[in-house]
N, C-alpha and C. Protein backbone atom coordinates (compact mmCIF):
# COMPACT_ATOMS: atom_id res chain seq x y z
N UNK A 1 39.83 6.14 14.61
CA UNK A 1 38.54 6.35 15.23
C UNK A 1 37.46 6.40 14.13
N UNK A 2 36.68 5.65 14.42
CA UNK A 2 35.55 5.65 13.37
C UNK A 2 34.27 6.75 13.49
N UNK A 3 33.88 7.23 12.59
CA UNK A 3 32.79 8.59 12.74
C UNK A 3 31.58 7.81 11.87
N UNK A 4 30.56 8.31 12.85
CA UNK A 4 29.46 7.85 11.88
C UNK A 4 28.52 9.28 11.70
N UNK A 5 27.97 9.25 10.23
CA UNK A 5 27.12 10.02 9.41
C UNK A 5 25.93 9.83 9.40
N UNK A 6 25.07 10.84 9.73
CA UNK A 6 23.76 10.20 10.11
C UNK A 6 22.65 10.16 8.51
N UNK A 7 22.49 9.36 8.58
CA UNK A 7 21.49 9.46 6.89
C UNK A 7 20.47 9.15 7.33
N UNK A 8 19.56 9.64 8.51
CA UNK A 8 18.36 9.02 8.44
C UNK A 8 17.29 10.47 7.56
N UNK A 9 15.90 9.23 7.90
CA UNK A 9 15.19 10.45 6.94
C UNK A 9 13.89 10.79 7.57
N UNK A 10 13.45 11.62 7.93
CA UNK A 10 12.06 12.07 8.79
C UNK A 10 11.03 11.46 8.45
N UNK A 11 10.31 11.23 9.41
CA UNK A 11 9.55 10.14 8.77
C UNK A 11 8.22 10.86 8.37
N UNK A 12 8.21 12.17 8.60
CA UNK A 12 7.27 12.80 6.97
C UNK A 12 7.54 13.25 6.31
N UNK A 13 8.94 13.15 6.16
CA UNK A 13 9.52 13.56 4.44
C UNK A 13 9.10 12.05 3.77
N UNK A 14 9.23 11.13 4.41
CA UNK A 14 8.72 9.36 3.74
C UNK A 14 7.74 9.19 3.83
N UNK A 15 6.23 9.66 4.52
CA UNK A 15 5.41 9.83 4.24
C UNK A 15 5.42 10.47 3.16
N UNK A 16 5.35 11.96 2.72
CA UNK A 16 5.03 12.40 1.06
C UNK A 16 5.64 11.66 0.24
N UNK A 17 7.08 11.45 0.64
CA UNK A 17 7.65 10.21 -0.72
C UNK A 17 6.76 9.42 -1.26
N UNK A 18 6.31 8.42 -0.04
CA UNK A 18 5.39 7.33 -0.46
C UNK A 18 4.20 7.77 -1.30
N UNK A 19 3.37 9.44 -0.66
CA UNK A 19 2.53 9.96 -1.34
C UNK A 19 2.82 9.76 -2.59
N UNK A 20 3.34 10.88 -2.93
CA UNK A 20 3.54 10.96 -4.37
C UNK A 20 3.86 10.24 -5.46
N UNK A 21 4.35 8.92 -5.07
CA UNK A 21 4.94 7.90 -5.83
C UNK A 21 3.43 6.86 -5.91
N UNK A 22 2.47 6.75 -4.72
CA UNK A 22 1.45 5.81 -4.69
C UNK A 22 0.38 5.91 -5.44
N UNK A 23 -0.02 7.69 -5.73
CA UNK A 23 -0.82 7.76 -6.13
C UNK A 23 -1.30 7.89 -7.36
N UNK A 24 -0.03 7.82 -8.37
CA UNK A 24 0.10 7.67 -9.70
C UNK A 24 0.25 6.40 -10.16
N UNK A 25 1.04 5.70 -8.92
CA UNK A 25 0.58 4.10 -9.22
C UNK A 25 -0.80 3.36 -8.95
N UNK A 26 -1.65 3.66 -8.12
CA UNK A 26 -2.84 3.31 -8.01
C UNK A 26 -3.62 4.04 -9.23
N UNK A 27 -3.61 5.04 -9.57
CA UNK A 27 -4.53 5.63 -10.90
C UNK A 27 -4.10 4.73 -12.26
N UNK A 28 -2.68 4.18 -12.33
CA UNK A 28 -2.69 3.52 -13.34
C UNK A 28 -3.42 2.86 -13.16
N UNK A 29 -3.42 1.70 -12.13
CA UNK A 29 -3.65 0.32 -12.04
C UNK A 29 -5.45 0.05 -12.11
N UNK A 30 -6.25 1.66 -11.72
CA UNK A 30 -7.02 1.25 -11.90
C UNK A 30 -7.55 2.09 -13.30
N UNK A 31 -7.15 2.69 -13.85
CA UNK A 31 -7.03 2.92 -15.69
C UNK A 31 -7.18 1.59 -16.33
N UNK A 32 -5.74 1.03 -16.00
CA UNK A 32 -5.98 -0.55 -16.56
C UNK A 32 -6.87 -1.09 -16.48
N UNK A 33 -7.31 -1.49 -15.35
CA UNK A 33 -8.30 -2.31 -15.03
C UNK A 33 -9.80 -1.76 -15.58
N UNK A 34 -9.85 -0.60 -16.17
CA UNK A 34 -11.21 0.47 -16.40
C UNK A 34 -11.00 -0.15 -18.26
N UNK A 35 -9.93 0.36 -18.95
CA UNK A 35 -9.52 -0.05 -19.76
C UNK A 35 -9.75 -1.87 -20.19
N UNK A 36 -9.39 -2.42 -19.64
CA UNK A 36 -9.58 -3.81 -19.85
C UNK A 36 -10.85 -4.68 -19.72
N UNK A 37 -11.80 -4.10 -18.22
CA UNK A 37 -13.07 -4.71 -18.36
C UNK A 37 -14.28 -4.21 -18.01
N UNK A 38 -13.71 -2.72 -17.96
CA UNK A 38 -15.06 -1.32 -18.71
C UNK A 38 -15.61 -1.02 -16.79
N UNK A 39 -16.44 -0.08 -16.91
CA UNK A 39 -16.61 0.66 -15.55
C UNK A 39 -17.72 -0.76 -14.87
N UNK A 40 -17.84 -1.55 -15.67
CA UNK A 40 -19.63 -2.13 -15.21
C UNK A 40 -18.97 -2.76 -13.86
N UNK A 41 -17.38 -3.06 -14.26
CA UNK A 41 -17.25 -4.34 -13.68
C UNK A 41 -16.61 -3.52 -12.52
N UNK A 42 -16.78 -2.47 -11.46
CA UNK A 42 -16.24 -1.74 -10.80
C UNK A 42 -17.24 -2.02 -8.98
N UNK A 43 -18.28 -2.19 -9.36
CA UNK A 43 -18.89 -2.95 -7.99
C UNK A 43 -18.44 -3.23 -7.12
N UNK A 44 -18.62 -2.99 -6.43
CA UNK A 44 -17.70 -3.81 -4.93
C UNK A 44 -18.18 -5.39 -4.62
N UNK A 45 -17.73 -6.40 -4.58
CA UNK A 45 -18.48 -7.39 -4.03
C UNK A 45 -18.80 -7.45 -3.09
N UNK A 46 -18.66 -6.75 -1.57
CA UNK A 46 -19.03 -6.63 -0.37
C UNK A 46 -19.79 -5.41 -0.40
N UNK A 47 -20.15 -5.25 0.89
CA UNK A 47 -20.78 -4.42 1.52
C UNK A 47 -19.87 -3.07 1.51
N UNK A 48 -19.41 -2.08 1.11
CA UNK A 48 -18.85 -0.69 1.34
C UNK A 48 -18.09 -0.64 2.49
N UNK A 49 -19.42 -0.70 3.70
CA UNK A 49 -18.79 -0.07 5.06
C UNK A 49 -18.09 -1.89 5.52
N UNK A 50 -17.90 -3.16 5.28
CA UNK A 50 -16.98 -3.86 5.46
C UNK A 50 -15.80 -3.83 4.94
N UNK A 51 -15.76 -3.43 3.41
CA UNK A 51 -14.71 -3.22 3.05
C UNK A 51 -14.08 -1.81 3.18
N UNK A 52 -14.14 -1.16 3.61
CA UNK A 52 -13.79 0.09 4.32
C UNK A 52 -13.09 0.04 5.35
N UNK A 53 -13.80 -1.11 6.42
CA UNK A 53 -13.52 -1.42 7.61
C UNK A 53 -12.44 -2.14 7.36
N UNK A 54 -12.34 -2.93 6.78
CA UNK A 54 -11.33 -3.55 6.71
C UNK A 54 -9.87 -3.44 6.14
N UNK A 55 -9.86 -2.63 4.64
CA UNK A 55 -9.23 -1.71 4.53
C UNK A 55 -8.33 -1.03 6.07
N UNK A 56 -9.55 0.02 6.60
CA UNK A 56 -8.69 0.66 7.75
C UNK A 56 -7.85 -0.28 8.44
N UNK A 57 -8.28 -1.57 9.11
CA UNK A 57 -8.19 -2.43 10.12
C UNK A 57 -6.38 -2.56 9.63
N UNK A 58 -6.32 -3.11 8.45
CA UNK A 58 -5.59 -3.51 7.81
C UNK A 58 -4.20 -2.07 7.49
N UNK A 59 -4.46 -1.35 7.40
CA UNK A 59 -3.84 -0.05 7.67
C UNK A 59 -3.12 0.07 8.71
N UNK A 60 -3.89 0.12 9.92
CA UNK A 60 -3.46 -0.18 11.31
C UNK A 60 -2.37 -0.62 11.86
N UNK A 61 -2.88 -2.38 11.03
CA UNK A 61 -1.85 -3.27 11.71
C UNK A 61 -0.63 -3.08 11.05
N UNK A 62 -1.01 -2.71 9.40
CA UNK A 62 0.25 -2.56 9.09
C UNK A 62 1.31 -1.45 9.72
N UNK A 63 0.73 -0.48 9.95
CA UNK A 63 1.48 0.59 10.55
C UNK A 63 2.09 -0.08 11.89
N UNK A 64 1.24 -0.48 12.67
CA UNK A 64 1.67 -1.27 14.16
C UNK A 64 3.07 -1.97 13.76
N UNK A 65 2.90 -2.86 12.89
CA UNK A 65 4.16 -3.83 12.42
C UNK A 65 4.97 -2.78 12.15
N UNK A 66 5.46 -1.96 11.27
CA UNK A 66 6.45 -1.58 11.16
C UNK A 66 6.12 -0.19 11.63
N UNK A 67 5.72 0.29 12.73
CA UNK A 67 6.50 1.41 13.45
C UNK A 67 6.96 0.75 14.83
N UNK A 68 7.00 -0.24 15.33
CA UNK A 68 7.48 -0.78 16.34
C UNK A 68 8.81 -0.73 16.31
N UNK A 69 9.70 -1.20 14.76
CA UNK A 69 11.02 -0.65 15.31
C UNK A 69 11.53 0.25 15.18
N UNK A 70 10.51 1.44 14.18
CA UNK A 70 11.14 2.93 14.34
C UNK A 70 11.13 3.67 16.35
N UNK A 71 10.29 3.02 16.72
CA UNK A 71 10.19 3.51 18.55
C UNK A 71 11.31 2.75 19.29
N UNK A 72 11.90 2.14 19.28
CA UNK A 72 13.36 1.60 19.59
C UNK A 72 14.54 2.47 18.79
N UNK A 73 14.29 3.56 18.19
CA UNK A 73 15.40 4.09 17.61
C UNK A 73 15.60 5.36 18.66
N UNK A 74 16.75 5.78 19.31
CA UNK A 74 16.89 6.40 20.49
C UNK A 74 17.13 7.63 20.52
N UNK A 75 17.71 7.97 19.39
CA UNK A 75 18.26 9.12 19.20
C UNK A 75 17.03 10.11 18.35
N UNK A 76 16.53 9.41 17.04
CA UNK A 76 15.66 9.94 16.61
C UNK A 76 14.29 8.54 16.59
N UNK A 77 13.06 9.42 17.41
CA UNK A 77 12.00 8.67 17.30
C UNK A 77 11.43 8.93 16.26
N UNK A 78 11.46 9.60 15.75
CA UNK A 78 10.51 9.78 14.41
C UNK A 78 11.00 10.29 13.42
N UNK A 79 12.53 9.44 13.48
CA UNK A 79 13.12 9.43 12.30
C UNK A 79 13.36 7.77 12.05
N UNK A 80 13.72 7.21 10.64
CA UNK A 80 14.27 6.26 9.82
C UNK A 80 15.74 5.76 10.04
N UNK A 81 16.16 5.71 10.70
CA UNK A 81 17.41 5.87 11.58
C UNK A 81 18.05 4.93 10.60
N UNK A 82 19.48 5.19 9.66
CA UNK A 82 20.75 5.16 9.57
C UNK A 82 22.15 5.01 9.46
N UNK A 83 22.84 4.32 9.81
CA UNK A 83 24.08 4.96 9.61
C UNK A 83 25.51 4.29 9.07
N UNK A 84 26.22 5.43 8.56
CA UNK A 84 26.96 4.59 7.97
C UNK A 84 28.37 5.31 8.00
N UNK A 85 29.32 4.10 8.85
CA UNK A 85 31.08 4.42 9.12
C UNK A 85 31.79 4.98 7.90
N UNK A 86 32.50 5.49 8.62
CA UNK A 86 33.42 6.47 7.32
C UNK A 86 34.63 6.21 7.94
């Protein structure tokens, strides 16, 4: 008889994961970039509130795309669902 082990992972314990790991990578990246071609060049080429907007928009959908198949997971909805035979 086969048993299965559940390894899923809450999906705001993977929210802070992602936290904590993103936001030391975005401070590099823009160090570098501060580093390499100085604050002048930091401007936005758009408008603020478009690129804001869009930004969010883009947030959204991404979330839409991939929480669609965490809501097909039955047992845990708002978990990362799992598993593996022993």
């Amino acid at each position: 008889m086969e048993s299965k082990r559940d390894l899923s992972i809450s999906m705001a314990r993977t929210n802070l994961i992602v936290l904590f790991i993103s936001i030391p990578v975005v401070t590099a990246q823009i160090g570098l970039f501060v580093m390499l071609h100085g604050m002048e060049n930091l401007e936005p080429t758009w408008s603020s509130v478009i690129l804001l907007l869009l930004v969010f928009l883009g947030v959204v959908l991404h979330e839409l795309i991939h929480g669609r198949p965490g809501m097909q997971v039955e047992d845990h909805p708002t978990s990362a669902g799992c598993y593996v035979i022993e």
